[in-house]
Protein backbone atom coordinates (compact mmCIF):
# COMPACT_ATOMS: atom_id res chain seq x y z
CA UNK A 1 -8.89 -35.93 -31.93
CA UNK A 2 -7.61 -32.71 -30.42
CA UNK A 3 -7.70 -31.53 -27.02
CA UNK A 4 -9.70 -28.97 -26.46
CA UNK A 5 -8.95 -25.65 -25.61
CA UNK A 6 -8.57 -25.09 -22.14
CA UNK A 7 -11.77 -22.36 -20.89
CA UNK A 8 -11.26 -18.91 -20.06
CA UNK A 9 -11.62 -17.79 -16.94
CA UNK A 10 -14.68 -14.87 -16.53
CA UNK A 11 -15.23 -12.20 -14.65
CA UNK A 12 -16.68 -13.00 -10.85
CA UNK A 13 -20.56 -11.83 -11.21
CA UNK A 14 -20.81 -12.19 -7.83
CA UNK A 15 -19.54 -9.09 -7.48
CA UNK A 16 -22.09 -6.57 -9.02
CA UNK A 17 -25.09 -9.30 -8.49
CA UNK A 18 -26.07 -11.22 -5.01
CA UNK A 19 -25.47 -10.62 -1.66
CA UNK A 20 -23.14 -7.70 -0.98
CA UNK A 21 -21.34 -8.97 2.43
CA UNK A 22 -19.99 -12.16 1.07
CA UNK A 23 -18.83 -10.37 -1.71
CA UNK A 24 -17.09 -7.71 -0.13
CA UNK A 25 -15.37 -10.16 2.54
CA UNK A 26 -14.49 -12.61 -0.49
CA UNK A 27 -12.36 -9.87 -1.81
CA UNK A 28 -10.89 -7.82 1.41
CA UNK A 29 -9.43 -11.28 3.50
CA UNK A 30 -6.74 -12.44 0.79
CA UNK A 31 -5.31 -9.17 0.77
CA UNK A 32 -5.48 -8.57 4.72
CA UNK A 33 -3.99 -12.24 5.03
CA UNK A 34 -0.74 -10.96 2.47
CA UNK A 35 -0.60 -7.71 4.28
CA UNK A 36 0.17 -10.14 7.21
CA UNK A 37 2.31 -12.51 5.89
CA UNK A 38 4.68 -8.76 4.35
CA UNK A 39 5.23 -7.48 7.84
CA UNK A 40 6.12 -11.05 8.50
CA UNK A 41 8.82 -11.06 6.31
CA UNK A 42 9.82 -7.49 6.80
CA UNK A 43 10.86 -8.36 10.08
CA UNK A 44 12.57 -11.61 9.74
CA UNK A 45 14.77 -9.19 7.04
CA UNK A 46 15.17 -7.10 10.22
CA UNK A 47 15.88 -9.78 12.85
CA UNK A 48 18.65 -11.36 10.40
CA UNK A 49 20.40 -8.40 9.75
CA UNK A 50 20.34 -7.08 12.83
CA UNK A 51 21.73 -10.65 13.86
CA UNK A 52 24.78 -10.81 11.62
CA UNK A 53 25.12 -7.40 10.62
CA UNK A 54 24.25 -5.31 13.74
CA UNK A 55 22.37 -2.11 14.40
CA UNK A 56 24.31 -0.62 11.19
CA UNK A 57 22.52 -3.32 8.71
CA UNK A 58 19.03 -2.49 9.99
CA UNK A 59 19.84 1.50 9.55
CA UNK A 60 20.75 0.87 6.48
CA UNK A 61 17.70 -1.35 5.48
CA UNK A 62 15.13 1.29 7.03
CA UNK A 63 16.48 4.21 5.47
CA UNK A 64 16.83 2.74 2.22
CA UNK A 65 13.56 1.84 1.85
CA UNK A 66 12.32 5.22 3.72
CA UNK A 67 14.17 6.92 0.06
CA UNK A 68 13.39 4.49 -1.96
CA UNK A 69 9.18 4.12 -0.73
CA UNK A 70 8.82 7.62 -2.28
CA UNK A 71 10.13 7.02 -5.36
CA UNK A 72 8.11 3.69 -5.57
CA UNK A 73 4.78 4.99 -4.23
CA UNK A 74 4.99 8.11 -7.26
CA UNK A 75 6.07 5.55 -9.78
CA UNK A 76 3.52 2.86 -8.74
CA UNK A 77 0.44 5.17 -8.53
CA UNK A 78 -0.37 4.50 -12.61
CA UNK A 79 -1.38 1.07 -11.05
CA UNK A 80 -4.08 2.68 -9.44
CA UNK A 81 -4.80 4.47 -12.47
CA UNK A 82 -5.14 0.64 -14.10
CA UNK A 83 -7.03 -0.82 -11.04
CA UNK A 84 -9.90 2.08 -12.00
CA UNK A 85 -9.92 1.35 -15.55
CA UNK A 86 -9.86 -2.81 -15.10
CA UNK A 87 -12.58 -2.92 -12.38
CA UNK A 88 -14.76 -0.80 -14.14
CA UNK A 89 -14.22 -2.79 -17.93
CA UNK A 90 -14.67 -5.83 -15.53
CA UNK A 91 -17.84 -4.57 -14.08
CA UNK A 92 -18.99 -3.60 -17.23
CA UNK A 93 -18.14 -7.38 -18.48
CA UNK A 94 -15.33 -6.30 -21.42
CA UNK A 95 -12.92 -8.59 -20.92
CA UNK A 96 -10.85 -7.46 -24.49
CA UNK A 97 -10.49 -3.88 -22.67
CA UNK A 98 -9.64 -5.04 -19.27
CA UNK A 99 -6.66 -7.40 -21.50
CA UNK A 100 -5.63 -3.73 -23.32
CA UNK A 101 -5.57 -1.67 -20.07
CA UNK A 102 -2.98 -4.36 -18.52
CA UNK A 103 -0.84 -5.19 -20.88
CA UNK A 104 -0.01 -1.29 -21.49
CA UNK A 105 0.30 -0.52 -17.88
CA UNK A 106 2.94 -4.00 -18.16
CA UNK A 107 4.77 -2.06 -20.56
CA UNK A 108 4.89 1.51 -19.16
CA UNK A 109 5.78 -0.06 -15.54
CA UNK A 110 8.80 -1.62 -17.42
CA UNK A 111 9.49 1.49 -18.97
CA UNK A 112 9.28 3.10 -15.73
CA UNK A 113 11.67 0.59 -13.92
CA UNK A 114 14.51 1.16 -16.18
CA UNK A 115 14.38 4.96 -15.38
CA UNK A 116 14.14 4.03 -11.97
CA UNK A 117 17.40 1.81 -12.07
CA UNK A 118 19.28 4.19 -14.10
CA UNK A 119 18.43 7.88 -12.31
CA UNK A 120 18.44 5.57 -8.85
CA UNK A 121 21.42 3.93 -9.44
CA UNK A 122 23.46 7.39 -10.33
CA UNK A 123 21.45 9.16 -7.51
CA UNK A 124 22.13 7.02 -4.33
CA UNK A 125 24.97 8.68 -2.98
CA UNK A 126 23.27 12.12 -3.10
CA UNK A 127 20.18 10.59 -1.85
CA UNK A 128 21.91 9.01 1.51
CA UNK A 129 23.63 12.46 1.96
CA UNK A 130 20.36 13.96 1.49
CA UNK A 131 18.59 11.92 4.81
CA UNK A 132 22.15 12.38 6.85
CA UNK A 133 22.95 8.99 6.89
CA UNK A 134 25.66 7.95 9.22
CA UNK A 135 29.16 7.12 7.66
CA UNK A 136 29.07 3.40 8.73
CA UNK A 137 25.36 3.45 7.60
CA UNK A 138 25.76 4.77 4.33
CA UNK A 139 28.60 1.98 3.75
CA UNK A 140 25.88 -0.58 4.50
CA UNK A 141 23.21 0.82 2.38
CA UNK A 142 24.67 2.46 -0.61
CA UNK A 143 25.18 -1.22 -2.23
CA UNK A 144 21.98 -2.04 -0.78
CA UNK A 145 20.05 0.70 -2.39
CA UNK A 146 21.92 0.42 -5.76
CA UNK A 147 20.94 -3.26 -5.83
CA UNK A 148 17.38 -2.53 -5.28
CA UNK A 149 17.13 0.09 -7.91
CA UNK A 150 18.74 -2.03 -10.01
CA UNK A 151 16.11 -5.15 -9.78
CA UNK A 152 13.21 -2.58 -9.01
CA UNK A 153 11.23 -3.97 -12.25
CA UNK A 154 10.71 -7.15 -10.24
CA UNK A 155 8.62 -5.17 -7.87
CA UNK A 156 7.02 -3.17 -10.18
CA UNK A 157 5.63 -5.99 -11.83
CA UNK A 158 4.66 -7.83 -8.12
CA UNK A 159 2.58 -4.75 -7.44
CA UNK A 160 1.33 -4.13 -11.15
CA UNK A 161 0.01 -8.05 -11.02
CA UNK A 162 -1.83 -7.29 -7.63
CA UNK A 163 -3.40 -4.72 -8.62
CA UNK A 164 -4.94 -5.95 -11.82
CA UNK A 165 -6.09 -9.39 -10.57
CA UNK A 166 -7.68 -7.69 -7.65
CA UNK A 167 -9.61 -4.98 -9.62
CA UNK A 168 -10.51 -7.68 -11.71
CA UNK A 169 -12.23 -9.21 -8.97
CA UNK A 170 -9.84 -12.11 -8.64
CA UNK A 171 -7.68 -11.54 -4.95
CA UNK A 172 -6.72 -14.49 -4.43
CA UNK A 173 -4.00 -14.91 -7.01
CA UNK A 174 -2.65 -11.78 -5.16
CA UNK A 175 -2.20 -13.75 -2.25
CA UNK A 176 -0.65 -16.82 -4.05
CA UNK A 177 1.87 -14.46 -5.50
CA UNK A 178 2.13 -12.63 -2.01
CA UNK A 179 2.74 -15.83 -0.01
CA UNK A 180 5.08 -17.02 -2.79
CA UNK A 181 7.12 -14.08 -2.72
CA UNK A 182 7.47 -14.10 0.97
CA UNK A 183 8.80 -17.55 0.78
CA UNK A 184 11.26 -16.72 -1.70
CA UNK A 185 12.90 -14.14 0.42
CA UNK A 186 13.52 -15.82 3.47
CA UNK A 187 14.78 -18.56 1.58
CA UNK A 188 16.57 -16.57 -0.58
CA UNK A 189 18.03 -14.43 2.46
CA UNK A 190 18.83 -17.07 4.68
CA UNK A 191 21.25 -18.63 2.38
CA UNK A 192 22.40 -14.62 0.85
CA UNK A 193 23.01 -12.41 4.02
CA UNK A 194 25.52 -14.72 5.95
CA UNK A 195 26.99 -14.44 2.53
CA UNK A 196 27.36 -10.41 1.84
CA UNK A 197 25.38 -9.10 4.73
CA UNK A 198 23.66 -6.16 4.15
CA UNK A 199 23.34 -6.51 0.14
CA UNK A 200 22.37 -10.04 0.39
CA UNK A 201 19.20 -8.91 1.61
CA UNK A 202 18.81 -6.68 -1.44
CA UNK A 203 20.33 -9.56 -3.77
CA UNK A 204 17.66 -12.11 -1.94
CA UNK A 205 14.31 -9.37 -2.22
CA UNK A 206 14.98 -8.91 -5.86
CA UNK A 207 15.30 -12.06 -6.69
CA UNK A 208 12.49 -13.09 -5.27
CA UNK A 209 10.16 -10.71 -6.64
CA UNK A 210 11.84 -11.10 -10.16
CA UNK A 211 10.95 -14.67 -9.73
CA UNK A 212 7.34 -14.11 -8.88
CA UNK A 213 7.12 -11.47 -11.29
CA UNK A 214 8.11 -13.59 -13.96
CA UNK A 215 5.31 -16.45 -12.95
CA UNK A 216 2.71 -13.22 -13.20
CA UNK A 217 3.97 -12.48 -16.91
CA UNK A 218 3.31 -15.93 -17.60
CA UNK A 219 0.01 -16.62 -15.58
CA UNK A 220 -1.40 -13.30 -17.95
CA UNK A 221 -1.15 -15.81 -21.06
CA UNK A 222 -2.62 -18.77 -19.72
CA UNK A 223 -6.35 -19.31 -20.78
CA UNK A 224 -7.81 -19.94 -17.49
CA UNK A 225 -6.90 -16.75 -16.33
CA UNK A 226 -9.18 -13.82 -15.27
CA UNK A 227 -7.10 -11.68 -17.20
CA UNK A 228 -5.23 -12.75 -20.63
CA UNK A 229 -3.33 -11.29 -23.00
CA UNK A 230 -2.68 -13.38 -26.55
CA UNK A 231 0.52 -14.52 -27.83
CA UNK A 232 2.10 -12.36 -30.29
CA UNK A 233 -0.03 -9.37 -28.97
CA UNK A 234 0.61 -6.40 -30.48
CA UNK A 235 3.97 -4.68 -28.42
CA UNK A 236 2.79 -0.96 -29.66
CA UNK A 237 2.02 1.44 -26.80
CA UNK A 238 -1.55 2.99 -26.44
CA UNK A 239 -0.75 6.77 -25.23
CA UNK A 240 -4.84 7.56 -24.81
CA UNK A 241 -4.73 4.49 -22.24
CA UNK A 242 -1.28 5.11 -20.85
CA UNK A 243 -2.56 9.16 -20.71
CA UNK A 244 -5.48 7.67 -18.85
CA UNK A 245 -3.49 6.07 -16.14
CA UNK A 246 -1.38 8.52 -15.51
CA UNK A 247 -4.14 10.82 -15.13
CA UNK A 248 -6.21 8.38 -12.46
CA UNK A 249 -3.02 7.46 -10.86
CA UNK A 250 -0.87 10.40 -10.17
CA UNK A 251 -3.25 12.03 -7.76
CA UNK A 252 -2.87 8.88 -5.41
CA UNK A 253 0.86 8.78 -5.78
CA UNK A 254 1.02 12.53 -4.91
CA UNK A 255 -1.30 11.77 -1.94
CA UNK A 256 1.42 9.31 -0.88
CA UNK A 257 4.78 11.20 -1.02
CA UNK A 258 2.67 13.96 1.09
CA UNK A 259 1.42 11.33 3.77
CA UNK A 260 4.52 10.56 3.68
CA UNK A 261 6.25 13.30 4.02
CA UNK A 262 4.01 14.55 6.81
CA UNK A 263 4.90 11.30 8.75
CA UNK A 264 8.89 11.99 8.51
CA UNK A 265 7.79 15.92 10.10
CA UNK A 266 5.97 14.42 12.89
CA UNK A 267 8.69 11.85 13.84
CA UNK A 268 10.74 15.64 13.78
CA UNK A 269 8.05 16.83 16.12
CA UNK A 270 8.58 14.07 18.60
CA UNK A 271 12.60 14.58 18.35
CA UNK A 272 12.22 17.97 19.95
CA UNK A 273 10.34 16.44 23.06
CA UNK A 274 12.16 16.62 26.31
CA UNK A 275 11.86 12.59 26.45
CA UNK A 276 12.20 11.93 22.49
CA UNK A 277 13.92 8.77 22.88
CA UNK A 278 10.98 7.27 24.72
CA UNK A 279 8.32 9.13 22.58
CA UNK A 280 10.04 7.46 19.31
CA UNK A 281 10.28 4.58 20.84
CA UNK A 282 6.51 4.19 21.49
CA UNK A 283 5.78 5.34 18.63
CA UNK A 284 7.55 2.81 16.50
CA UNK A 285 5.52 0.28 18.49
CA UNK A 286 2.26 1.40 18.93
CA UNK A 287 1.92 3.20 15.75
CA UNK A 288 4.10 1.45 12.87
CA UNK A 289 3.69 -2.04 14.68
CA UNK A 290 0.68 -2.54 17.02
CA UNK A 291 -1.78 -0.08 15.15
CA UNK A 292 -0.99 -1.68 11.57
CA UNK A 293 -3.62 -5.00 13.21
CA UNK A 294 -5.82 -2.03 12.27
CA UNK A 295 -4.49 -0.96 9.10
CA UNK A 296 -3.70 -4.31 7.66
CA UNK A 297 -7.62 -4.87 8.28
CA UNK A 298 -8.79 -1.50 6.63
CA UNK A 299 -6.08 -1.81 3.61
CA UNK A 300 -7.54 -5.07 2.59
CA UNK A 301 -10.89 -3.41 2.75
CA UNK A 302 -9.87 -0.35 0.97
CA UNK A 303 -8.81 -2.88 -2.15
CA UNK A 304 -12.28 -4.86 -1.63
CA UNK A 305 -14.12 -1.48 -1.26
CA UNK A 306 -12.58 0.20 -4.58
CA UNK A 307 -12.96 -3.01 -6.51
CA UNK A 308 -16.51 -3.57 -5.41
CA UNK A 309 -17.24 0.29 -6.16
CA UNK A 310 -15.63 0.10 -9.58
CA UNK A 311 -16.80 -2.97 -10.93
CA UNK A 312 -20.80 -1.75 -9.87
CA UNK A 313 -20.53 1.45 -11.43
CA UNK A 314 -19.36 -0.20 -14.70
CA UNK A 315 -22.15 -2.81 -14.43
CA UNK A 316 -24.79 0.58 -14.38
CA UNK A 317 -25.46 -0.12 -10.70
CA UNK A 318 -24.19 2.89 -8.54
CA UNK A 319 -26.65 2.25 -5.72
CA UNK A 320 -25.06 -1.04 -4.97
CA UNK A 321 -21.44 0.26 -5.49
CA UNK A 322 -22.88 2.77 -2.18
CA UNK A 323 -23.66 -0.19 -0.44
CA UNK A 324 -20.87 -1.83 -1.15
CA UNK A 325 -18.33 0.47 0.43
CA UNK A 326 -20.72 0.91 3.27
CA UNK A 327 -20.63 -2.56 3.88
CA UNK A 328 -16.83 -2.86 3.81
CA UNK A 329 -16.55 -0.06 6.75
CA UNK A 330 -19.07 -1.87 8.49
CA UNK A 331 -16.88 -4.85 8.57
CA UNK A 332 -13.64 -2.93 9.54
CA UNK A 333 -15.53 -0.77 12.42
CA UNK A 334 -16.07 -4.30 13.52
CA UNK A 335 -12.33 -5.33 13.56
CA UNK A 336 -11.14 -1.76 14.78
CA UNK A 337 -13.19 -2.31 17.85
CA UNK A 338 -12.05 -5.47 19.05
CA UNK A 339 -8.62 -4.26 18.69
CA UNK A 340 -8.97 -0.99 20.41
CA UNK A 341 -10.39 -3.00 23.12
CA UNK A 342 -7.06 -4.76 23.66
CA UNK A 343 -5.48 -1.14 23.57
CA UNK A 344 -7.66 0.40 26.29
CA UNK A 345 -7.65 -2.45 28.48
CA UNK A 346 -4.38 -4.78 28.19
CA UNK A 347 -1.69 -2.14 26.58
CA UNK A 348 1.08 -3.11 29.24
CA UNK A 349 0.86 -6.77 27.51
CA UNK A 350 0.87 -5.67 24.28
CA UNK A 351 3.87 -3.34 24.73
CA UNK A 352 5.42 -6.23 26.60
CA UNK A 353 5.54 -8.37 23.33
CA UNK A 354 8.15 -6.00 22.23
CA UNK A 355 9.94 -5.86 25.26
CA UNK A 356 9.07 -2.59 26.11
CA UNK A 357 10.27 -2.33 29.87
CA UNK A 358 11.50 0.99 30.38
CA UNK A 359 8.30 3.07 32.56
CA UNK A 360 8.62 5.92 31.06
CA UNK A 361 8.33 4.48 27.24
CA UNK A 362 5.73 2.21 28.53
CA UNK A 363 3.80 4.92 30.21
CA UNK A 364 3.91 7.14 26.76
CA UNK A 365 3.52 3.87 24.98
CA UNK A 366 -0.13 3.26 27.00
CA UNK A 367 -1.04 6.65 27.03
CA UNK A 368 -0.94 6.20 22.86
CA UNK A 369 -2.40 3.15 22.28
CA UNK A 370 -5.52 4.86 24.44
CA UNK A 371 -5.43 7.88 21.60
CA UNK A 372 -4.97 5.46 18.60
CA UNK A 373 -8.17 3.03 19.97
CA UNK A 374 -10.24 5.57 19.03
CA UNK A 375 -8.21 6.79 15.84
CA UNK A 376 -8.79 2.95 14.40
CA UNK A 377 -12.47 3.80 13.94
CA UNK A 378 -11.74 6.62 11.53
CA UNK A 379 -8.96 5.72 9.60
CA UNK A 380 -11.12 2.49 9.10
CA UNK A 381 -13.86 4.62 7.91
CA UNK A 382 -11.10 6.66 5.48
CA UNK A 383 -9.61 3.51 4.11
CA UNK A 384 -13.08 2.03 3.16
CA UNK A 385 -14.40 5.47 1.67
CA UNK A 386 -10.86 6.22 0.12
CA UNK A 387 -11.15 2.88 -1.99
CA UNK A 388 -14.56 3.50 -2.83
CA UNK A 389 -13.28 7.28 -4.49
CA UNK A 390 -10.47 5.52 -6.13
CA UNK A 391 -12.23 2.67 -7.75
CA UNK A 392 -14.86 4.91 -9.44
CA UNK A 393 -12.09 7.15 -10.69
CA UNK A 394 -12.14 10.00 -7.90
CA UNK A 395 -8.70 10.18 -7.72
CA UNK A 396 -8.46 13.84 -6.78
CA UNK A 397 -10.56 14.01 -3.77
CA UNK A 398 -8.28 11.41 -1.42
CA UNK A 399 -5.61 13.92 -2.02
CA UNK A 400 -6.65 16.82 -1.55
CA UNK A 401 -8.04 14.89 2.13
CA UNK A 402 -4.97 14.25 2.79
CA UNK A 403 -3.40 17.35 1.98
CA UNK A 404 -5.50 18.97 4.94
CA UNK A 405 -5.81 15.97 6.91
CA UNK A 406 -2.69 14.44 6.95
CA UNK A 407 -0.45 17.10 6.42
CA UNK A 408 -1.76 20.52 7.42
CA UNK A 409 -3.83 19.74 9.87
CA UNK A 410 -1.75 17.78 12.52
CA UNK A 411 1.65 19.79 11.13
CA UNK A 412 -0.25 22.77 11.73
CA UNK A 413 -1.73 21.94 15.40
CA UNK A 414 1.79 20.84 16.53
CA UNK A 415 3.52 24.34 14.92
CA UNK A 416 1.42 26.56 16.95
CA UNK A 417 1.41 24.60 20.17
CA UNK A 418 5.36 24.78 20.14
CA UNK A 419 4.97 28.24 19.22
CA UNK A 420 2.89 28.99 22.97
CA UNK A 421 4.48 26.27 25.16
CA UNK A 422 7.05 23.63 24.89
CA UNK A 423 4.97 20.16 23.29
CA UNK A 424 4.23 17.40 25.32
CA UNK A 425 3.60 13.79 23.63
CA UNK A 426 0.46 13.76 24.09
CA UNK A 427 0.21 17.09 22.03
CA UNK A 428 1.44 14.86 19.20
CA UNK A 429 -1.20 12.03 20.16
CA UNK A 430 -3.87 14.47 19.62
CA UNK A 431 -2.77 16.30 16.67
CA UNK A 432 -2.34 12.45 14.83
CA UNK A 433 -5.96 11.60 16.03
CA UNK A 434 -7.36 14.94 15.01
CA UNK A 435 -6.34 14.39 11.34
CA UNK A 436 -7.39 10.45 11.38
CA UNK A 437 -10.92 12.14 12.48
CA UNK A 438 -10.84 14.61 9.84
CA UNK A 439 -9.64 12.36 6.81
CA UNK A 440 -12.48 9.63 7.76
CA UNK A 441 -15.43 12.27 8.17
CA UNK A 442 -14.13 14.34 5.11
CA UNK A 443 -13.35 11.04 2.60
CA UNK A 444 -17.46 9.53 4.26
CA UNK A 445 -18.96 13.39 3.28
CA UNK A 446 -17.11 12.95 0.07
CA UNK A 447 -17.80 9.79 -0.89
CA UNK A 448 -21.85 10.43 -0.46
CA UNK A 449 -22.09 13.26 -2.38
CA UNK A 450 -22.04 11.12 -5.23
CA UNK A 451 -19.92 13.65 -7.80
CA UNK A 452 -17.75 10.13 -8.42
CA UNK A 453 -21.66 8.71 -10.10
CA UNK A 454 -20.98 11.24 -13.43
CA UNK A 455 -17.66 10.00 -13.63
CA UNK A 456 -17.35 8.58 -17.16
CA UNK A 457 -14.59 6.47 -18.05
CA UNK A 458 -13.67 4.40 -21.99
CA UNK A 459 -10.89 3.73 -24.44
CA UNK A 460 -10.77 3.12 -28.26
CA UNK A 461 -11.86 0.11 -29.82
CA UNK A 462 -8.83 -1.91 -30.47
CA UNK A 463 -7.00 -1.13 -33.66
CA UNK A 464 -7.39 -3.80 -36.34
């Protein structure tokens, strides 16, 4: 007698039926738990180099991926394209379109990566001159950069996986793949960069993520997943889909190279201070390191938010997809005011953890952990209201909130001000709080106006 076949997974119903909170924090703590265990490894990569390398290695890393993040964030953005599409197929229980969307966002992502590895590849050079990298920096990460370009379908497919499985409703195989990928690079790296230095690092992340990718390929076939895709599955592309998430995805990844953009012309704001040393120095603790306990938080809501959101409004609910994202900025106003506590009242020890012992860059350091306390409130509420745009298809909006908020906004403050009067840091302080205000008020307004309730989304029945 025959074994039977194993059962397919199905879509968590939890989701768009039952109580809301459990729901919401099922989906946001896997992907605040991987955000946590990335930085993790980001800065073991760091310590190593730095380590074995010296200060050269670690320039080299950081502006690598500084290049490189904008080409990956444009590229990657059809995966949020895919993340509306799945969660609202999912919501609306069809599983056989959910199957479609992914496997053709699998095959223009690996279309995409071999672009990436040729034009990047060629392009390195230019692009190091391009960011005036150092001599003995550019050394370090020209093969570095190359080497990552080269294995960038690895990633591709980490972050295409993610997001499927998440706007599927299923996060925790995110944070399987996540944790295992983590693994894989320190062990990976530990045995590569005493090795070749620099490069090993690159030679250790892309294996790694090839590895992991390559257990995601498979996992799609298996029966008991949420997602599946049959054997001998039809390898023809499907331009109305791949049209589609291009055309949900682009605005985000435009929204990104502008955010980030913005973010390089502040750090040029703070370089014309009379103390810029100290300023960048707090800055690259308080903001990039002790402020991301906020962000981690509010990203891993933003994913629970736009999943929650899309998956409701496909299941003809758009009064619970509301609540939904209301409930996931509930949760993170929560967590953003426990940890602006710590700011406001023990700064000194937090800045201490990173050795911090200069006055001056402590002083500056204190004085913008005070600022951000109160930014974590809003760019909690713009995270949780961003996702909930996203995952109904309002693509558009979050961009053009960033444009101002982001970007012209804070830019703008700091231009005039050094116009009038030389800037002071906490000019800069201000002018980043002032757009972290503007982008949570404008993406809440947004969000409950409801425009995003019309928004109709479908694709072909499946070719016989």
């Amino acid at each position: 007698m025959s074994a039977a076949p194993a059962a397919r997974r199905t879509f968590d119903r939890s989701l768009v039926e039952g109580p809301l909170g459990p729901a919401v924090w099922r989906l946001a703590w896997p992907t605040m738990l991987q955000n946590v265990v990335a930085g993790l490894q980001g800065i073991i990569d760091h310590t190593m180099v730095g380590h074995m390398v010296g200060f050269a290695g670690n320039a080299a890393i950081g502006v690598s991926w500084q290049v490189m993040l904008v080409v990956i964030v444009f590229i990657s953005s059809l995966f949020t394209g895919m993340a509306v599409l799945v969660a609202r197929f999912a919501g609306a229980n069809e599983p056989e379109k959910v199957n479609r969307v992914v496997y053709q966002a699998f095959l223009t992502a690996a279309g995409l990566a071999v672009v990436m590895a040729v034009v990047g590849y060629i392009a390195s050079p230019a692009l190091l001159r391009l960011v005036h990298a150092a001599p003995e920096v550019q050394h370090e990460a020209l093969p570095f950069m190359r080497v990552m370009f080269m294995g960038g379908i690895g990633l591709m497919m980490f972050f295409m996986l993610g997001g499927a499985f998440r706007a599927a409703g299923d996060s925790r195989t995110p944070l399987k793949l996540g944790i295992g990928l983590t693994v894989l690079t320190v062990a990976f790296n530990v045995t590569l960069i005493p090795i070749f230095g620099t490069v090993g690092a690159a030679y250790g992340t892309v294996a790694s993520n090839l590895t992991v990718g390559l257990y995601g390929v498979w996992k799609l076939f298996q029966p008991g997943s949420v997602i599946h895709l049959e054997r001998g599955v039809s390898l023809r592309p499907d331009f109305t889909i791949i049209r589609s998430l291009f055309r949900f995805g682009l605005p985000a990844g435009v929204q990104g190279i502008a955010m980030n953009v913005g973010g390089v012309l502040m750090l040029r704001f703070m370089g014309s201070l009379e103390h810029s040393a100290a300023a960048q120095a707090a800055y690259a603790v308080g903001y990039t390191e002790l402020f991301s306990l906020i962000t981690w938080t509010a990203q891993g809501l933003m994913a629970a938010s736009s999943t929650i959101a899309g998956q409701n409004l496909g299941a003809g609910k758009p009064d619970r997809a509301e609540a939904g994202v209301w409930m996931a900025a509930r949760i993170g106003l929560v967590a953003a005011a426990v940890v602006g506590a710590l700011f406001v009242f023990v700064p000194g020890l937090l800045l201490g953890i990173f050795a911090m012992k200069d006055p001056f860059a402590a002083s500056i350091g204190q004085q913008l952990l005070r600022y951000l306390a109160v930014s974590g409130f809003f760019v909690t509420l713009a995270l949780s209201y961003t996702g909930g745009l996203q995952g109904t298809g309002d693509t558009k909006s979050p961009l053009y909130i960033s444009l101002v908020s982001q970007f012209l906004l804070p830019i703008g403050m700091c231009s005039v001000i050094q116009t009038m009067r030389p800037l002071e840091s906490s000019d800069i302080w201000l002018a980043i709080v002032l757009g972290h205000v503007a982008r949570g008020v404008l993406s809440m307004v947004r969000f409950r106006q409801g425009a995003w309730r019309n928004i109709a989304i479908d694709v072909e029945p499946a070719r016989g």
